[in-house]
C-alpha atoms as a PDB file:
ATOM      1  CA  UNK A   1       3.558  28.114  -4.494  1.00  0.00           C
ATOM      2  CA  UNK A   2       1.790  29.761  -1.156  1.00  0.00           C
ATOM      3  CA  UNK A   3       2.096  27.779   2.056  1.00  0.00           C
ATOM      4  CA  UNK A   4      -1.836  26.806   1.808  1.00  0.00           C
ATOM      5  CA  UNK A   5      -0.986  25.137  -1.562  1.00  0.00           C
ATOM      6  CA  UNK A   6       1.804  23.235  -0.309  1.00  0.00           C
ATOM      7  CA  UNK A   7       0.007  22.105   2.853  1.00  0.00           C
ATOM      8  CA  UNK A   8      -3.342  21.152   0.390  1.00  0.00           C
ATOM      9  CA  UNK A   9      -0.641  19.021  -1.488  1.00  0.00           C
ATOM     10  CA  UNK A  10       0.930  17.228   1.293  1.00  0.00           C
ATOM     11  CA  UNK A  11      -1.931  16.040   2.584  1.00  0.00           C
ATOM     12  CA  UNK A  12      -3.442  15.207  -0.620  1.00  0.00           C
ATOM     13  CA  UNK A  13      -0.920  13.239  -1.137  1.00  0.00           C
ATOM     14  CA  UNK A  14      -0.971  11.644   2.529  1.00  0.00           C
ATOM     15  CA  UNK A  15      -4.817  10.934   2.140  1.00  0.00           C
ATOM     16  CA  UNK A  16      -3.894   8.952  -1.556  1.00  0.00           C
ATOM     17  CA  UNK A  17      -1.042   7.440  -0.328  1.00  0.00           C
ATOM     18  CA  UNK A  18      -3.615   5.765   2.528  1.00  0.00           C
ATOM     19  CA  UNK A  19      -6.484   5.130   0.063  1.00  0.00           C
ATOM     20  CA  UNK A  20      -3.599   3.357  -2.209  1.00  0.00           C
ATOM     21  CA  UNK A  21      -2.899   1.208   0.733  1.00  0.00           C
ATOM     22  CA  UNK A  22      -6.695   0.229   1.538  1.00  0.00           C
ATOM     23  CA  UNK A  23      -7.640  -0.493  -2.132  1.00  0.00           C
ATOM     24  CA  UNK A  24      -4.767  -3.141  -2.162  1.00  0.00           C
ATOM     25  CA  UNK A  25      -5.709  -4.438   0.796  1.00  0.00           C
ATOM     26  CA  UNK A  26      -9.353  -4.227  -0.553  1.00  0.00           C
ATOM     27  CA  UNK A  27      -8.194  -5.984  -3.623  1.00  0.00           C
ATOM     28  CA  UNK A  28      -6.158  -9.058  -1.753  1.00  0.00           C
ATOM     29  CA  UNK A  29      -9.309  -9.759   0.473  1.00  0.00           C
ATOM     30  CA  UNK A  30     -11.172  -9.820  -2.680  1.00  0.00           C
ATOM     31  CA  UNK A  31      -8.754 -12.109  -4.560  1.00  0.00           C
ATOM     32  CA  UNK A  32      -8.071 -14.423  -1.403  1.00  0.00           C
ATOM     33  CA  UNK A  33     -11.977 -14.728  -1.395  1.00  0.00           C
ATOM     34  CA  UNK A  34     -12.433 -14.934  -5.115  1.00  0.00           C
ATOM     35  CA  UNK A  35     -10.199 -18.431  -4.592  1.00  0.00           C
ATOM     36  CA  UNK A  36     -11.603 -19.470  -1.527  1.00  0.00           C
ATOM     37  CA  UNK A  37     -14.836 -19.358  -3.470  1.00  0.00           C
ATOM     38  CA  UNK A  38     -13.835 -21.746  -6.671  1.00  0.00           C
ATOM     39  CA  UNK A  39     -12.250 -23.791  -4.270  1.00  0.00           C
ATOM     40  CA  UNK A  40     -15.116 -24.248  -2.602  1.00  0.00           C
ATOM     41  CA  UNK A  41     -17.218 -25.143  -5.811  1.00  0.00           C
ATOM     42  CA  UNK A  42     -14.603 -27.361  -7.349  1.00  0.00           C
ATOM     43  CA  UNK A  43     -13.456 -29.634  -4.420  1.00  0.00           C
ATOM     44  CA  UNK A  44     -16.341 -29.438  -1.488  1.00  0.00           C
ATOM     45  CA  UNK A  45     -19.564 -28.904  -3.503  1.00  0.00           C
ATOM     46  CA  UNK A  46     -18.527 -29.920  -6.836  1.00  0.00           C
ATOM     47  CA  UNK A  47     -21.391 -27.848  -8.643  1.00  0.00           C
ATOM     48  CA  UNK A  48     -20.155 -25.053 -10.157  1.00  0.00           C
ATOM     49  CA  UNK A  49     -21.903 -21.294  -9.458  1.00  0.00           C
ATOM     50  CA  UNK A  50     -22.543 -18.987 -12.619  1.00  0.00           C
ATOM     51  CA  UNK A  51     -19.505 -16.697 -12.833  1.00  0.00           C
ATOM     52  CA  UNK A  52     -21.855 -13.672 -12.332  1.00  0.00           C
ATOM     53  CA  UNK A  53     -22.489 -14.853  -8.678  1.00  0.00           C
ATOM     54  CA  UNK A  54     -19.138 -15.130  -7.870  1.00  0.00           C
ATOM     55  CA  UNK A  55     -18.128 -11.792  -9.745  1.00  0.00           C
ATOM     56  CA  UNK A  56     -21.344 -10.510  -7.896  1.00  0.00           C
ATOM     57  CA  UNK A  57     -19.905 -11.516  -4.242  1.00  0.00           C
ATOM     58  CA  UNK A  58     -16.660 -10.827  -4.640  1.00  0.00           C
ATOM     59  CA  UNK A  59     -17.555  -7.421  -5.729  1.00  0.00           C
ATOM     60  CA  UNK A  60     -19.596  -7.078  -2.817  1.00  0.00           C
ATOM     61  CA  UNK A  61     -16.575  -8.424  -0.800  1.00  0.00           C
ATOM     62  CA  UNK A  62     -14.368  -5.668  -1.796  1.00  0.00           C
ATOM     63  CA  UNK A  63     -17.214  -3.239  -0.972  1.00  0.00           C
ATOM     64  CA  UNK A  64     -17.377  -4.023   2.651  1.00  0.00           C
ATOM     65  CA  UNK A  65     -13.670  -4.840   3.216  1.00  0.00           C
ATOM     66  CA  UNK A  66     -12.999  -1.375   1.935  1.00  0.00           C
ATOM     67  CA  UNK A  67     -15.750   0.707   3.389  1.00  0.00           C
ATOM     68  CA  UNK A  68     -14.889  -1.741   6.910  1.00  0.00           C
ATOM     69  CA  UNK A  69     -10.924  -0.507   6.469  1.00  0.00           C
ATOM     70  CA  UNK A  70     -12.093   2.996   5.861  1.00  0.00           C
ATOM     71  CA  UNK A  71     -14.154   3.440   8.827  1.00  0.00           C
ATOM     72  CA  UNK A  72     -11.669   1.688  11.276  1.00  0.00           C
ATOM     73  CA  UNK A  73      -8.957   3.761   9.765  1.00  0.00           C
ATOM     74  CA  UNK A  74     -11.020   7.422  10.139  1.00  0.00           C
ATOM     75  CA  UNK A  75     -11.735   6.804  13.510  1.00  0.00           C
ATOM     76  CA  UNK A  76      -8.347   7.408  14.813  1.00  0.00           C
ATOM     77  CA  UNK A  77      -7.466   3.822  15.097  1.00  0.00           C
ATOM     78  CA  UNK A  78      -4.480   1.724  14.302  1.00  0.00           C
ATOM     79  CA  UNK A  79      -3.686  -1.802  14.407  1.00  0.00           C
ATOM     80  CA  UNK A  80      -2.257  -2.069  17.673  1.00  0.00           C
ATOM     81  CA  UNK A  81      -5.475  -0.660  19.417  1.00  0.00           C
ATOM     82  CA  UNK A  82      -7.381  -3.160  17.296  1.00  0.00           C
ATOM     83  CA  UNK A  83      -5.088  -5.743  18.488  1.00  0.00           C
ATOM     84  CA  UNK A  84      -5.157  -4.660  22.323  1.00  0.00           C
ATOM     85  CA  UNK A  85      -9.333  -5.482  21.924  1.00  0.00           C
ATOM     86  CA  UNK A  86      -8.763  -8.644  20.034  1.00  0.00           C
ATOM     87  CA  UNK A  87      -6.231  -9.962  22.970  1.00  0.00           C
ATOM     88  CA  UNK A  88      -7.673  -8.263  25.719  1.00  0.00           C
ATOM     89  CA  UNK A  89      -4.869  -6.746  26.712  1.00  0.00           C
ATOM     90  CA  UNK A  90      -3.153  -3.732  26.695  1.00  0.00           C
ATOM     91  CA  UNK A  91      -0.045  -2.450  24.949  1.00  0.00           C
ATOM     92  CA  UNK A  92       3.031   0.316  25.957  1.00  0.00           C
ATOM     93  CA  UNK A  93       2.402   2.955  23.742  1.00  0.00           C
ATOM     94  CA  UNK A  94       6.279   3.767  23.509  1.00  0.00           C
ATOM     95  CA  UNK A  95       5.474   7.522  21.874  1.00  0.00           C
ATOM     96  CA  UNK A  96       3.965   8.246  25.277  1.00  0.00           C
ATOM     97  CA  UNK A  97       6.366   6.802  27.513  1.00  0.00           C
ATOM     98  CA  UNK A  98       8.311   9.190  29.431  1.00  0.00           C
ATOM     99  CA  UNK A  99      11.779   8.803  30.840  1.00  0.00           C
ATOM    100  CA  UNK A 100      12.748  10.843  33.716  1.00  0.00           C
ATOM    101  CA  UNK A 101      17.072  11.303  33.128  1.00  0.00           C
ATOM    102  CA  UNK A 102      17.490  13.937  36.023  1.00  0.00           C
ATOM    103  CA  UNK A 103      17.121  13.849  39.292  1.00  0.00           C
ATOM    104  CA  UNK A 104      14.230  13.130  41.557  1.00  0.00           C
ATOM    105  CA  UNK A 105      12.301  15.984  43.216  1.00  0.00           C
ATOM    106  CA  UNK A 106      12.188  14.867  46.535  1.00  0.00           C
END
């Protein structure tokens, strides 16, 4: 196996591995809503939607909460930044910190 074959696997299987994650995410929205939803209709509004509407949203559910997860995730960003904006505040990014161990220069 060359080196450009291995590399083409690794992050083949990095890119899966990440889709993997966002289709079960994708999937629990989708489920959490799917209840939500007959909830809704059995205790609030008591009139009970055709099951093709509610197949119909939550498809259209899992749409957006994927294609929303994708985006967020291709532009660089991680859940910590999104959490900084949500808060309005602004987190130690540890991997940057630096620690100076010798001593000072002046």
């Amino acid at each position: 196996m060359s080196a450009l074959e291995h590399t083409y696997n690794i992050l083949y299987c990095n890119i899966f591995e990440s889709m993997e994650k966002l289709l079960i995410v994708a999937a629990i929205v989708m489920f959490l809503f799917s209840m939500m939803k007959v909830f809704e209709m059995k205790y609030i509004s008591k009139q009970w939607t055709p099951l093709k509407h509610v197949i119909r949203d939550a498809a259209m559910v899992f749409g957006a909460s994927f294609i929303g997860l994708f985006l967020f995730f291709q532009v660089n960003g991680t859940l910590s930044d999104f959490m900084d904006v949500v808060t309005d505040g602004k987190a130690l990014n540890l991997k940057a910190t630096q620690v100076f161990t010798d001593e000072p220069g002046f």
